[in-house]
C-alpha atoms as a PDB file:
ATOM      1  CA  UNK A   1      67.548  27.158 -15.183  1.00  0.00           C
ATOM      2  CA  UNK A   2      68.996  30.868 -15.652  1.00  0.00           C
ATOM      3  CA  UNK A   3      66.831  33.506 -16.688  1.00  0.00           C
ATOM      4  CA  UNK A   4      68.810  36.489 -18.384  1.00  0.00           C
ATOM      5  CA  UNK A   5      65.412  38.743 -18.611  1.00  0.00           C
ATOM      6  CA  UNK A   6      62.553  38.638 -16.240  1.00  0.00           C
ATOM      7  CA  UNK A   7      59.819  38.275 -18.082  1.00  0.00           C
ATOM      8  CA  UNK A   8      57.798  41.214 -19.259  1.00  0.00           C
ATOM      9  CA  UNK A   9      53.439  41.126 -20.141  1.00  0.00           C
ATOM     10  CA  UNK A  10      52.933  41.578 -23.780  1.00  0.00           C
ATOM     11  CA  UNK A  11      49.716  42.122 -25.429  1.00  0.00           C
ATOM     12  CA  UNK A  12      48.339  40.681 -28.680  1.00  0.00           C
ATOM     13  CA  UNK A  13      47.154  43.408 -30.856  1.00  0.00           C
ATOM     14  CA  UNK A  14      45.804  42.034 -33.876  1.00  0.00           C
ATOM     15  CA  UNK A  15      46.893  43.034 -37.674  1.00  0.00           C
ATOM     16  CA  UNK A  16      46.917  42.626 -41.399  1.00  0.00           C
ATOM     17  CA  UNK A  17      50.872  42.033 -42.741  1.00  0.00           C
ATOM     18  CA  UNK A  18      51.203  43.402 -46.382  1.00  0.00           C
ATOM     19  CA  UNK A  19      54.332  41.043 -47.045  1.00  0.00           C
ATOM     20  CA  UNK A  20      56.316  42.854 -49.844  1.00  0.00           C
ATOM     21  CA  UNK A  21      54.768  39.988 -52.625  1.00  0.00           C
ATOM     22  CA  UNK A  22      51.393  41.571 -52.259  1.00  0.00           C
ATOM     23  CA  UNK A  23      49.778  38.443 -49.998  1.00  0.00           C
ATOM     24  CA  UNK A  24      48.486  39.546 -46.717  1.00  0.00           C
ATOM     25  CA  UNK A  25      47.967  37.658 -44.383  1.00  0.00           C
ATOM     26  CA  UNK A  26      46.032  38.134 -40.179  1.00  0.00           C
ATOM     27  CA  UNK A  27      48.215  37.968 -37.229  1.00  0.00           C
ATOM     28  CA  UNK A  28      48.315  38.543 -33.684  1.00  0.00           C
ATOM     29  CA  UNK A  29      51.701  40.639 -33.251  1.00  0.00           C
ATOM     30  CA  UNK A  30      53.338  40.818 -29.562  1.00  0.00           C
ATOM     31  CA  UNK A  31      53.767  44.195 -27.885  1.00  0.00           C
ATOM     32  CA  UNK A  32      55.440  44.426 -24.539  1.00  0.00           C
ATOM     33  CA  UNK A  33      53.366  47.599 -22.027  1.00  0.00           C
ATOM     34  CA  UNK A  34      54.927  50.653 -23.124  1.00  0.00           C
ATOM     35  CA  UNK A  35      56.343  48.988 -26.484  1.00  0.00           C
ATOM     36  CA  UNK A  36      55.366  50.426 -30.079  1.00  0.00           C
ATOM     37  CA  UNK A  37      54.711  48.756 -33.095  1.00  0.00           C
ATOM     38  CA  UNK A  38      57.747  50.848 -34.570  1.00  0.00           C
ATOM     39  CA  UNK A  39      59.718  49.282 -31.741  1.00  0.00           C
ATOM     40  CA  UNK A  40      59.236  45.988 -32.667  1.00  0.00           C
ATOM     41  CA  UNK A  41      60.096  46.871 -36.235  1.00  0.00           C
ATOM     42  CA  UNK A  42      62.865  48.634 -35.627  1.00  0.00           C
ATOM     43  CA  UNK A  43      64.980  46.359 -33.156  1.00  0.00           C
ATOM     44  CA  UNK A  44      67.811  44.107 -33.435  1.00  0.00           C
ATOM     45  CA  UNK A  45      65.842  41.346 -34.414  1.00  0.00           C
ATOM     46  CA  UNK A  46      65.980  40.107 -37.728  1.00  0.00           C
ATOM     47  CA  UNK A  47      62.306  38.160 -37.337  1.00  0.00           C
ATOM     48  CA  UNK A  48      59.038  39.651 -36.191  1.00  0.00           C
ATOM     49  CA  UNK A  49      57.512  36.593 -33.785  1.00  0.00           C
ATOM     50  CA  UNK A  50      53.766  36.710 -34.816  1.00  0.00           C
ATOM     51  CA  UNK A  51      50.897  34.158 -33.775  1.00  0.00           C
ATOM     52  CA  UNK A  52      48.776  32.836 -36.490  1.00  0.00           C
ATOM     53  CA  UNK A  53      45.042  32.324 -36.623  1.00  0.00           C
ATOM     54  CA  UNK A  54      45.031  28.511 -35.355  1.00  0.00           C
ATOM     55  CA  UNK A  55      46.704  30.126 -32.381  1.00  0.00           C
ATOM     56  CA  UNK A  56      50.593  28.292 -33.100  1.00  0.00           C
ATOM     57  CA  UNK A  57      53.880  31.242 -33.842  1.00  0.00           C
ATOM     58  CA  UNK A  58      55.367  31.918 -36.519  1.00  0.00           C
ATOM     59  CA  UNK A  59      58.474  34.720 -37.116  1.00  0.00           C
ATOM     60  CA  UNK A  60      58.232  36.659 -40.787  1.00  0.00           C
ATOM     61  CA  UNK A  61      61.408  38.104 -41.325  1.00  0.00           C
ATOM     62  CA  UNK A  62      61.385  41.776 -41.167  1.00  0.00           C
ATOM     63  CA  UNK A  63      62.500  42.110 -44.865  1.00  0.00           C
ATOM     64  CA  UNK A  64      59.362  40.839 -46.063  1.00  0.00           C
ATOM     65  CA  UNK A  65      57.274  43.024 -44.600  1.00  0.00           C
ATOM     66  CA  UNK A  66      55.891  45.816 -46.125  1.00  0.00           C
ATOM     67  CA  UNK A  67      52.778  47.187 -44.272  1.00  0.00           C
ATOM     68  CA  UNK A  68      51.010  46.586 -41.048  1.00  0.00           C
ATOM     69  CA  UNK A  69      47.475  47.480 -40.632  1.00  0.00           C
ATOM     70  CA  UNK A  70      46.375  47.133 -37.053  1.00  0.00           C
ATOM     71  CA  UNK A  71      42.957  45.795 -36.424  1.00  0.00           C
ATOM     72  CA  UNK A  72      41.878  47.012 -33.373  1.00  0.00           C
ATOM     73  CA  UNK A  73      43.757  49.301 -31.040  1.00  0.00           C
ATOM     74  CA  UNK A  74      44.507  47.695 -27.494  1.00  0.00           C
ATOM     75  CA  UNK A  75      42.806  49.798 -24.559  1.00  0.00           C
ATOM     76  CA  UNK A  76      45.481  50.634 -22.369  1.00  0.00           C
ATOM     77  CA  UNK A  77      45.734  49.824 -18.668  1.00  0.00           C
ATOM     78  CA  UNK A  78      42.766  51.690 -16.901  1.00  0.00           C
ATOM     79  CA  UNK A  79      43.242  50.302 -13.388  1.00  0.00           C
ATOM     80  CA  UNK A  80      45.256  51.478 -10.184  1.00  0.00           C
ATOM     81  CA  UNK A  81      48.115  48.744  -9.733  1.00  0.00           C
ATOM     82  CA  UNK A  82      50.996  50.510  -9.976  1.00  0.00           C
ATOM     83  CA  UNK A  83      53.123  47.408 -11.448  1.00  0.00           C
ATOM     84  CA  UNK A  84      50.675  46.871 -13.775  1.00  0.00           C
ATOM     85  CA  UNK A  85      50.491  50.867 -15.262  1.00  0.00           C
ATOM     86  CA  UNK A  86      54.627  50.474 -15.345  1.00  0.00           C
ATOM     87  CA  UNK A  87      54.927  47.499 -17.226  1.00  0.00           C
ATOM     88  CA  UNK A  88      56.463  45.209 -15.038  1.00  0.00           C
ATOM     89  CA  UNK A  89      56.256  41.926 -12.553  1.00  0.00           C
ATOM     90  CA  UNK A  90      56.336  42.055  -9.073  1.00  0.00           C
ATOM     91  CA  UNK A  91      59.710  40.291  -9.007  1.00  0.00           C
ATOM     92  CA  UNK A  92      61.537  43.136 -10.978  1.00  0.00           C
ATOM     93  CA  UNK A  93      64.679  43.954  -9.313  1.00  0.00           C
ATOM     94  CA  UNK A  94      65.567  47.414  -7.944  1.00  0.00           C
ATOM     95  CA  UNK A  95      67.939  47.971 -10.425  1.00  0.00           C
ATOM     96  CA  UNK A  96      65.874  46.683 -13.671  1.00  0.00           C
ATOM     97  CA  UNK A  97      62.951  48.877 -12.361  1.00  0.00           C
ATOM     98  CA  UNK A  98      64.521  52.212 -12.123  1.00  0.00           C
ATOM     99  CA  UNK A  99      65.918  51.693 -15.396  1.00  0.00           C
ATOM    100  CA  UNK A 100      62.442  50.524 -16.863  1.00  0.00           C
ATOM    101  CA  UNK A 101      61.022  53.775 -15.277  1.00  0.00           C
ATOM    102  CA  UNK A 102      63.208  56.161 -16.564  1.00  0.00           C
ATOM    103  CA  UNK A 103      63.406  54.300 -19.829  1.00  0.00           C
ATOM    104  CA  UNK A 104      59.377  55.013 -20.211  1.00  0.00           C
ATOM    105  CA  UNK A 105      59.550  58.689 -18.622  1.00  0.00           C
ATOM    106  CA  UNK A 106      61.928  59.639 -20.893  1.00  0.00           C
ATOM    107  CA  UNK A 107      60.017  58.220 -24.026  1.00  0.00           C
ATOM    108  CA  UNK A 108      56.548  59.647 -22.509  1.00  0.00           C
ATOM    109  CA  UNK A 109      57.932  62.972 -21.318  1.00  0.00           C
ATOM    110  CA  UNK A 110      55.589  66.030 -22.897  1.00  0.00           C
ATOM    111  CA  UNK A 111      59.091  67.909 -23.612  1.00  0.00           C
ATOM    112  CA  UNK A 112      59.330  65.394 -26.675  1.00  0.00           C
ATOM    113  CA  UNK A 113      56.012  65.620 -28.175  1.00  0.00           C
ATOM    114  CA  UNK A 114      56.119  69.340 -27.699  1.00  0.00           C
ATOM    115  CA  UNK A 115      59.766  69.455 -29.578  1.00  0.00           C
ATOM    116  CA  UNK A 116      58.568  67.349 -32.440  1.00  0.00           C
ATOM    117  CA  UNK A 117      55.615  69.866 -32.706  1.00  0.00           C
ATOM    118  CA  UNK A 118      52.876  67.825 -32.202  1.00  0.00           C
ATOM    119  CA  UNK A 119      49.690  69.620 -31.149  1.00  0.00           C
ATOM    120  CA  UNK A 120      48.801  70.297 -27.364  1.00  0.00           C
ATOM    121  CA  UNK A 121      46.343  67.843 -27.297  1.00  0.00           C
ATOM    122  CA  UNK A 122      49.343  65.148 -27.448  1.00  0.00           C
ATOM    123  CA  UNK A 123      51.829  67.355 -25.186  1.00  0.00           C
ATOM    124  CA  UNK A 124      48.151  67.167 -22.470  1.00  0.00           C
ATOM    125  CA  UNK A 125      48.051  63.078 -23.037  1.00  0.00           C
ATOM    126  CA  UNK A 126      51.906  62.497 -22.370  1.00  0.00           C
ATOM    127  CA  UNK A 127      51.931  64.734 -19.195  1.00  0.00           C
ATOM    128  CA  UNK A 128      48.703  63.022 -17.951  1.00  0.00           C
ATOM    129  CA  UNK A 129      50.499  59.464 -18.703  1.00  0.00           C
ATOM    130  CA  UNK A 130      54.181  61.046 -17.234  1.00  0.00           C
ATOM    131  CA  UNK A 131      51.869  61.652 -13.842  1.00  0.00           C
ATOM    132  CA  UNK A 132      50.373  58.039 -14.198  1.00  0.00           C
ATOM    133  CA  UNK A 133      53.777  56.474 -14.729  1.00  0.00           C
ATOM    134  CA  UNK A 134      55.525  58.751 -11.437  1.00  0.00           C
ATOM    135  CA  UNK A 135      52.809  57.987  -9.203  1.00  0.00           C
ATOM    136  CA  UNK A 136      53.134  54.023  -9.810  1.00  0.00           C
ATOM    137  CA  UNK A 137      56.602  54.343  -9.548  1.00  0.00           C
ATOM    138  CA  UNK A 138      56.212  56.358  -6.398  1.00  0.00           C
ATOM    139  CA  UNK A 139      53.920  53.427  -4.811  1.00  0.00           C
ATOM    140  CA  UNK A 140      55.951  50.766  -6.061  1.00  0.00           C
ATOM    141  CA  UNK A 141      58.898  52.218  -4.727  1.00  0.00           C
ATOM    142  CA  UNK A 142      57.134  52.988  -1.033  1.00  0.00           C
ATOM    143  CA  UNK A 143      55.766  49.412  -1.042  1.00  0.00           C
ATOM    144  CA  UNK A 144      59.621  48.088  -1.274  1.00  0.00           C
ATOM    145  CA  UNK A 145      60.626  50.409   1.317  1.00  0.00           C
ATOM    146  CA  UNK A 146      58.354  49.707   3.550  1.00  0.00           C
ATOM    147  CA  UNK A 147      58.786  45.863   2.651  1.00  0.00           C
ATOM    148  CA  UNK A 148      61.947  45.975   3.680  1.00  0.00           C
ATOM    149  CA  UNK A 149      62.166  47.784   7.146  1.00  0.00           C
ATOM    150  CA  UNK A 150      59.046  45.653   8.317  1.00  0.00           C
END
């Protein structure tokens, strides 16, 4: 069997769809670490995979939907292991995890929330979470090194 993608941890967050007839319905949507709920929306994908209350999936297509209310905000990684706070399995290949880590410093970096204008208090979170991101990257990175002269 051939895998094209290794395979990334998603969260459920839970929401309320508006569907653009006015029903609404509960759902868990799936959001990869590091992913937004406008990234979901807003990729190539015509349907927006979604599990259902009785637990089975179900894809809406995107042209139905009109709102999504999240629920409950998911609490973000608060512990130390590095592949964990970068998004990504053990297994990762060199090449797929530099480009995963510049892919989320370059969407975390404080120079874009400061250019959009967004107040300090943002610009303070994304350096914070920048630091978070190079330090994991830093360990992973040492670990593999390491790995392979020993």
């Amino acid at each position: 069997m051939l895998q094209s993608e290794s395979k990334r941890p998603v969260t459920k967050v839970p929401a309320e769809i508006v569907l653009t007839d006015g029903d609404t319905a509960l759902y868990h949507l799936f959001v990869g670490n590091q992913q937004r709920i406008s990234d979901l929306l807003n990729d190539t994908r015509d349907f927006l995979p979604v599990e259902t209350a009785e637990g089975s999936v179900s894809f809406l297509h995107k042209s139905v939907v009109a709102r999504i209310n999240l629920l409950a905000q998911s609490t973000p990684y608060q512990g130390n292991d590095p592949h964990r706070i970068l998004g990504v399995s053990a297994e990762i290949t060199d090449t797929e995890l530099k480009a995963h880590y510049h892919r989320i410093a370059r969407d975390c970096h404080p120079d874009r929330f400061q250019a959009l204008g967004l107040p300090a208090a943002f610009v303070d979170f994304a350096s914070q979470h920048l630091a978070r991101v190079n330090d994991a990257y830093r360990r992973v990175t040492k670990q593999r090194r390491a790995g392979a002269e020993g």
